[in-house]
Each structure stands twice: as structure tokens, then as C-alpha cells.
PDB file of N, CA and C in Angstrom:
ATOM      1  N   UNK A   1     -80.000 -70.398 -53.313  1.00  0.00           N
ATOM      2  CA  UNK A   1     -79.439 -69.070 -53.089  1.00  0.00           C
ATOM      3  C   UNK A   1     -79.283 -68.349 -54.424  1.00  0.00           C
ATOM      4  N   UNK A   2     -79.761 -67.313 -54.265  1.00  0.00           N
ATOM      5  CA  UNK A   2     -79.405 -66.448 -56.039  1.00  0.00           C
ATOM      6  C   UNK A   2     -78.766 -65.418 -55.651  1.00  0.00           C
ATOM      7  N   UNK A   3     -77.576 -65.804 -56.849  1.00  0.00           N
ATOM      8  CA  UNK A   3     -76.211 -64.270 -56.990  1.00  0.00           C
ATOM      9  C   UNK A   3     -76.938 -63.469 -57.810  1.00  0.00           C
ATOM     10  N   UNK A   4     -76.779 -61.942 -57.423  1.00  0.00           N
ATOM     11  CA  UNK A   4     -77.200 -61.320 -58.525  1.00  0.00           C
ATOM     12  C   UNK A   4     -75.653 -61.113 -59.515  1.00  0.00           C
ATOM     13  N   UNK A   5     -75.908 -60.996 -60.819  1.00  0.00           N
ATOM     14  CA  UNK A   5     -75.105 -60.757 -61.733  1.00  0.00           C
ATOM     15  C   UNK A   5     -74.820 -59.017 -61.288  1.00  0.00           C
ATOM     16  N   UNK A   6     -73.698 -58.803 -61.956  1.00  0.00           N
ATOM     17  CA  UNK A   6     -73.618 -57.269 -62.668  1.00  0.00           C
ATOM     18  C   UNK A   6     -74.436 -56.481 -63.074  1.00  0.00           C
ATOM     19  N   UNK A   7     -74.856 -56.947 -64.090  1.00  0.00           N
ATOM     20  CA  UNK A   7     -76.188 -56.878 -65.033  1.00  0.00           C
ATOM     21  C   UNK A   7     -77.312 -56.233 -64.318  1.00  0.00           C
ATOM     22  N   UNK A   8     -77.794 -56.853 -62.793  1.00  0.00           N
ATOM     23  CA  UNK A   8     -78.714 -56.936 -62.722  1.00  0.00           C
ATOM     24  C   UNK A   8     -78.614 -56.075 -61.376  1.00  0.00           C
ATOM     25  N   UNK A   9     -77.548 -55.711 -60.681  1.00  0.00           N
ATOM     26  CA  UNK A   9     -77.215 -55.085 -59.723  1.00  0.00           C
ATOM     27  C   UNK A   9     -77.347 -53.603 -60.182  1.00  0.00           C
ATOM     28  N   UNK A  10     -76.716 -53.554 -61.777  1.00  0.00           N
ATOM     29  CA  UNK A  10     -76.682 -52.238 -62.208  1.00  0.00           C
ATOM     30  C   UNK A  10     -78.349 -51.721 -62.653  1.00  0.00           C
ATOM     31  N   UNK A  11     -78.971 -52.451 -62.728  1.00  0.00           N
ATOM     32  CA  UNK A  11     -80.515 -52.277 -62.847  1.00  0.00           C
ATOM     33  C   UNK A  11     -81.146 -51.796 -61.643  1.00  0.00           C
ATOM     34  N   UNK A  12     -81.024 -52.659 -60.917  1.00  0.00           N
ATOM     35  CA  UNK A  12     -81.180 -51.858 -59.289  1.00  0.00           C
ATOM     36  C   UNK A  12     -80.953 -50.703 -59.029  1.00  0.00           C
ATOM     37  N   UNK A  13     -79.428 -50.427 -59.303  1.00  0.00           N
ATOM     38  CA  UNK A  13     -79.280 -49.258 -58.919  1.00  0.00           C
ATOM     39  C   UNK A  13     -79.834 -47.898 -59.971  1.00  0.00           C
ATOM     40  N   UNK A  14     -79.697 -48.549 -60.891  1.00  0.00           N
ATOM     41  CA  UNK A  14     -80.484 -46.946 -61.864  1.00  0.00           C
ATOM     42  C   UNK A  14     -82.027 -46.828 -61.623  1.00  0.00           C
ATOM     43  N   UNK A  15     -82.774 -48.167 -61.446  1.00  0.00           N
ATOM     44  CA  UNK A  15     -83.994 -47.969 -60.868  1.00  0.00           C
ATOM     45  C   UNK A  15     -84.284 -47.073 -59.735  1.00  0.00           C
ATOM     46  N   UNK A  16     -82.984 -47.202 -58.556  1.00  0.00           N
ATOM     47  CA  UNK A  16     -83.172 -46.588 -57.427  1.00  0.00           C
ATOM     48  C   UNK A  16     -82.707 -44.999 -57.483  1.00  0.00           C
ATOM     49  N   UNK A  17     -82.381 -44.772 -58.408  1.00  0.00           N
ATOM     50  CA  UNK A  17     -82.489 -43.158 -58.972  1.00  0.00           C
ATOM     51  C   UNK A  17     -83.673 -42.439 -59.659  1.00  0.00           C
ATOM     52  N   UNK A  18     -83.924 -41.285 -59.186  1.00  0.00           N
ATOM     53  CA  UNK A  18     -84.715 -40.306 -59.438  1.00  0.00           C
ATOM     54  C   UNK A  18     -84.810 -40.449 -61.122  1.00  0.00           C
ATOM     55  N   UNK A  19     -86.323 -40.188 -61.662  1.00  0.00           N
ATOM     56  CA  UNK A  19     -86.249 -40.124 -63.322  1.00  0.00           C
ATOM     57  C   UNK A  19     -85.593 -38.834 -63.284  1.00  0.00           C
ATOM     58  N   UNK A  20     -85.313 -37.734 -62.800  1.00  0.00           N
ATOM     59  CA  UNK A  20     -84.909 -36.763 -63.369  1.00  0.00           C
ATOM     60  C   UNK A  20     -83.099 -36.938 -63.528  1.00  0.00           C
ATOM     61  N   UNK A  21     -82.161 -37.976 -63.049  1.00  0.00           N
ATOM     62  CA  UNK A  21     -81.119 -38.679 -63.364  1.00  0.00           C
ATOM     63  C   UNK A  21     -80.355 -38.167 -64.920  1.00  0.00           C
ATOM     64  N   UNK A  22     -79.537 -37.638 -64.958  1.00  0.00           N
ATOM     65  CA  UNK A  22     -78.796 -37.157 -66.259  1.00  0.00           C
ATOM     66  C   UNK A  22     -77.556 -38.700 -66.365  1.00  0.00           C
ATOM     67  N   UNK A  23     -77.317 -38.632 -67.256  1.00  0.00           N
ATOM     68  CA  UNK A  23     -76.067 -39.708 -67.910  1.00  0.00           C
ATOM     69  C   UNK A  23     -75.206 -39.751 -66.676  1.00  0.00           C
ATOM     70  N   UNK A  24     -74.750 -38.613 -66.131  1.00  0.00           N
ATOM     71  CA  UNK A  24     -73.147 -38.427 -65.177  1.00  0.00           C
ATOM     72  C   UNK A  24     -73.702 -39.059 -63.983  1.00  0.00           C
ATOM     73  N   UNK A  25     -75.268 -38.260 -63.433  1.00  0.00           N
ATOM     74  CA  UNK A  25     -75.365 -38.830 -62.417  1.00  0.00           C
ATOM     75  C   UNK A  25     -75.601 -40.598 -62.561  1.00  0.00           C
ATOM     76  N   UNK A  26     -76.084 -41.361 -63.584  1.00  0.00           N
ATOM     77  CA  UNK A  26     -75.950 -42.744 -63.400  1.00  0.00           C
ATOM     78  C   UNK A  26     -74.473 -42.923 -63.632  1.00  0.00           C
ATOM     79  N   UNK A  27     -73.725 -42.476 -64.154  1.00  0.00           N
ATOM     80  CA  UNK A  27     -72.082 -42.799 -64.373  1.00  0.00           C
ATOM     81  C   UNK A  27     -71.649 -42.870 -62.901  1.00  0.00           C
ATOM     82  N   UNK A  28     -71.668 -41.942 -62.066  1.00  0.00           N
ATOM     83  CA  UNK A  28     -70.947 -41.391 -61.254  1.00  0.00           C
ATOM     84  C   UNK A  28     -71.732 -42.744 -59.847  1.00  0.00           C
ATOM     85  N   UNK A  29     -72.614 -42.988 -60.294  1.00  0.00           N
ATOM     86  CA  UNK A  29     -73.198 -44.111 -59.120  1.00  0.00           C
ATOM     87  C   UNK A  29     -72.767 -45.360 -59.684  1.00  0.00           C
ATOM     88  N   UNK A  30     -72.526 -45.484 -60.685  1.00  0.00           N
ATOM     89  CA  UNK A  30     -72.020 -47.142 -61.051  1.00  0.00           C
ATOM     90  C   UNK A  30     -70.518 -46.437 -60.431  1.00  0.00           C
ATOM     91  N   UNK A  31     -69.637 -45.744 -60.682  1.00  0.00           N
ATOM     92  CA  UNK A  31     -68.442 -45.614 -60.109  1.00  0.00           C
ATOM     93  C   UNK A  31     -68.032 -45.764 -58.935  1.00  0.00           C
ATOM     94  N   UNK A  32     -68.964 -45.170 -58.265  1.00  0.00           N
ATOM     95  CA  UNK A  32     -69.171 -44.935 -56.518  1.00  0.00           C
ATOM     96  C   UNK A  32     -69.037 -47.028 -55.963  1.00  0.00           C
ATOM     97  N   UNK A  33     -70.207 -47.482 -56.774  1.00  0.00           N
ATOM     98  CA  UNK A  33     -70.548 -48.750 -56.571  1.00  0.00           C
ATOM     99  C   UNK A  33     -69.166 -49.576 -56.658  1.00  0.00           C
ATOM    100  N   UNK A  34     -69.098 -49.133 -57.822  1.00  0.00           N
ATOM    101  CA  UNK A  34     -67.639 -50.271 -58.507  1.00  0.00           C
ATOM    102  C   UNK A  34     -66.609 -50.036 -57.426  1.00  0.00           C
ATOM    103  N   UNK A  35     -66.460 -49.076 -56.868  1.00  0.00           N
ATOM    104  CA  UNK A  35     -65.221 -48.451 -55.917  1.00  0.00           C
ATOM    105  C   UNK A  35     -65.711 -49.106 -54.592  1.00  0.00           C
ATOM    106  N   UNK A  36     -66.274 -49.495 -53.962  1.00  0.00           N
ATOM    107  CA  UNK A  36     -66.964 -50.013 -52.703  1.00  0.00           C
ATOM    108  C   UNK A  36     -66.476 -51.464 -52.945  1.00  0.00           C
ATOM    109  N   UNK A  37     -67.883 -51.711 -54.048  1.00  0.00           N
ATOM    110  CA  UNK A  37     -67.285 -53.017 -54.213  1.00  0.00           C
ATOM    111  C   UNK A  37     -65.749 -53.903 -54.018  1.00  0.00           C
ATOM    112  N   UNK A  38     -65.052 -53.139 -54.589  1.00  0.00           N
ATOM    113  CA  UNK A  38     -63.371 -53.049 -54.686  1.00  0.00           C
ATOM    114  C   UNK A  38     -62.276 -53.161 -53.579  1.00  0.00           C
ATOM    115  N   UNK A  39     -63.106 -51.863 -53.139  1.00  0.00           N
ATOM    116  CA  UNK A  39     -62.503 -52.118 -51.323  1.00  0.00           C
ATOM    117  C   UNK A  39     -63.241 -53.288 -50.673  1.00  0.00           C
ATOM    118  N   UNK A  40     -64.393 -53.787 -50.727  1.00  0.00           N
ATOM    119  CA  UNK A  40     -64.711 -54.753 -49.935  1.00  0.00           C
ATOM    120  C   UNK A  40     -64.238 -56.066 -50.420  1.00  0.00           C
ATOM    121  N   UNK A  41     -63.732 -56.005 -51.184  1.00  0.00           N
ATOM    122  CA  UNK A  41     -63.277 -57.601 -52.132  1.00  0.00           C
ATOM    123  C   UNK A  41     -61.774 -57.717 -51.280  1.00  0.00           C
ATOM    124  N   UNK A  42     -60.980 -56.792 -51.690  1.00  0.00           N
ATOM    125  CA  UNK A  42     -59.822 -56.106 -50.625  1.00  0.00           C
ATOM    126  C   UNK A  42     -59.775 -56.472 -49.847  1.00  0.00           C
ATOM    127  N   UNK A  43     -60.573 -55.821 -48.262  1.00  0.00           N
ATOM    128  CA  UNK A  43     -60.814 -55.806 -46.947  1.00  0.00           C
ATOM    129  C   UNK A  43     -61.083 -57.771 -47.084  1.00  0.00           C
ATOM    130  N   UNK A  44     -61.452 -58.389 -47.927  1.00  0.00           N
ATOM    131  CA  UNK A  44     -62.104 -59.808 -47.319  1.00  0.00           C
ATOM    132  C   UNK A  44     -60.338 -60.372 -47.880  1.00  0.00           C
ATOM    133  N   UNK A  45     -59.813 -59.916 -48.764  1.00  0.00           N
ATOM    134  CA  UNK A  45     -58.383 -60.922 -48.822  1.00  0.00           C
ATOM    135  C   UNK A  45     -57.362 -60.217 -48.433  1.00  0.00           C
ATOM    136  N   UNK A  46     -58.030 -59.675 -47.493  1.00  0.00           N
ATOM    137  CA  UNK A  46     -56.747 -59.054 -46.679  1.00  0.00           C
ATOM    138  C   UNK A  46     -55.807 -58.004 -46.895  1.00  0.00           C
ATOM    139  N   UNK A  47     -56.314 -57.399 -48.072  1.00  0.00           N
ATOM    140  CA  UNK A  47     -55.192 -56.272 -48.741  1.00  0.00           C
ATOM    141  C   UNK A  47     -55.435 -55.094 -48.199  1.00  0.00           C
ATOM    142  N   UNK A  48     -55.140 -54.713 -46.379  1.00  0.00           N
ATOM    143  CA  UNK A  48     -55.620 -53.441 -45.911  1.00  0.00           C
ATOM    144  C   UNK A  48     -54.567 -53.351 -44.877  1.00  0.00           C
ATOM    145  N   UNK A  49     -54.564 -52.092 -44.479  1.00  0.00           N
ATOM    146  CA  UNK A  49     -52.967 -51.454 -43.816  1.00  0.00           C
ATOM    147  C   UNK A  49     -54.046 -50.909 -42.644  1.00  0.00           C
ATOM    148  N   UNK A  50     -54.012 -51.959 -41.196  1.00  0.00           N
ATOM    149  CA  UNK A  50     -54.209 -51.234 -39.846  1.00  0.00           C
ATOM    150  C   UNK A  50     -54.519 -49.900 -40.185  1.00  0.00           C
ATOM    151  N   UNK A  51     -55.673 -49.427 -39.171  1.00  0.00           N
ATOM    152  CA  UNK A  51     -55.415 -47.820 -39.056  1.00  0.00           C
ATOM    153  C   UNK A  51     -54.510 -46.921 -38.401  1.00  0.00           C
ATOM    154  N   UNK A  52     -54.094 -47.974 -37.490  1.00  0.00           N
ATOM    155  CA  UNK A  52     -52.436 -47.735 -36.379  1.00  0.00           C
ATOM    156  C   UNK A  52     -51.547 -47.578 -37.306  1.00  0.00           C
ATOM    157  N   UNK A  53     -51.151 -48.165 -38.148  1.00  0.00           N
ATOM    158  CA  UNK A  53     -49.966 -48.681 -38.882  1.00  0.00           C
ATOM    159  C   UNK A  53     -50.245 -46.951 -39.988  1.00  0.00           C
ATOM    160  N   UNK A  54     -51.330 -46.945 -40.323  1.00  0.00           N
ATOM    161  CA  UNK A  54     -51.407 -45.367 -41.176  1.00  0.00           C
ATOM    162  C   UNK A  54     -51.342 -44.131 -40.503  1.00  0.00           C
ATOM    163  N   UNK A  55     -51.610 -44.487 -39.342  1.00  0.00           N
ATOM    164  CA  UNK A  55     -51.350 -43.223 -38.358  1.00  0.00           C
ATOM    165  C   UNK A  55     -49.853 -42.823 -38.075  1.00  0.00           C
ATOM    166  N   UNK A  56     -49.438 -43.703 -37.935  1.00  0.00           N
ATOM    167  CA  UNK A  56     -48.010 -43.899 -37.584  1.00  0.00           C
ATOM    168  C   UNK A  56     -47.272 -43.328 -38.603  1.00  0.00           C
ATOM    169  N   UNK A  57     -47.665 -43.967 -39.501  1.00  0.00           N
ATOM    170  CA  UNK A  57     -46.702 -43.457 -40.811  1.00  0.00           C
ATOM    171  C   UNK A  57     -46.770 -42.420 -41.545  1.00  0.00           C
ATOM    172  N   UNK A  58     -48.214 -41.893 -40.971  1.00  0.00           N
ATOM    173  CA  UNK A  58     -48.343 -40.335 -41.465  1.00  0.00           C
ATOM    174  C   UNK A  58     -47.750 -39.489 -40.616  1.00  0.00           C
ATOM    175  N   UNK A  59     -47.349 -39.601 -38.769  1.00  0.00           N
ATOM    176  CA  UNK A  59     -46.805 -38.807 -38.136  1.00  0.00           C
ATOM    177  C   UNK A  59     -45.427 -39.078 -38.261  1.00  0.00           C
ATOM    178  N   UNK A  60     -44.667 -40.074 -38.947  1.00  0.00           N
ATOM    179  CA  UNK A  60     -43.673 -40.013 -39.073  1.00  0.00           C
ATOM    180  C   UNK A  60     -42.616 -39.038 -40.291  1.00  0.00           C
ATOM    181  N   UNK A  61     -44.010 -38.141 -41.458  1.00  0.00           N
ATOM    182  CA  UNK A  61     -44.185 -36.974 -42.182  1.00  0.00           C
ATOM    183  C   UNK A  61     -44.056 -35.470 -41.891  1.00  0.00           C
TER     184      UNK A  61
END
């Protein structure tokens, strides 16, 4: 089985951008990435609040 590294994930993804790509737009896609990533690491150890439980507590506002 092969993990991809960091390294090599972030290669992927700038590959999978247009050459016409400025600095922000590769910034702004490693960010996007890193932020996904984050929540899904999250969502797998459990660090997430029902969508009931946010509903609730926003009508209680």
C-alpha cells in the first residue's frame, strides 16, 4: 500500500492547476486542501457537533 506524503500530494495538486496559476491561486488551493483535510481528521475522531444539536442552538438565539 503507498501513503502519499505531503510533499507529494502538494505536487498533485499544483500539477492539477492551469499553467496560467498566479502564487495566490496555488496558496489559496493548498489552504482549501489543508482545511478539508482538517475537518476530515476531526469528523474520523469524533470532534463534530450533530447537525440537530447546531440547529437547536442556533434557534435558541
Amino acid at each position: 500500500m503507498h501513503v502519499s506524503t505531503i510533499k507529494e500530494n502538494a505536487k498533485m495538486l499544483i500539477n492539477s492547476l492551469p499553467d496560467s496559476s498566479t502564487w495566490d491561486d496555488i496558496m489559496y488551493e493548498i489552504y482549501v486542501k489543508q482545511k478539508i483535510d482538517k475537518g476530515l481528521k476531526e469528523i474520523k475522531s469524533g470532534k463534530v457537533i450533530p447537525h440537530m444539536d447546531v440547529k437547536r442552538l442556533l434557534e435558541k438565539k
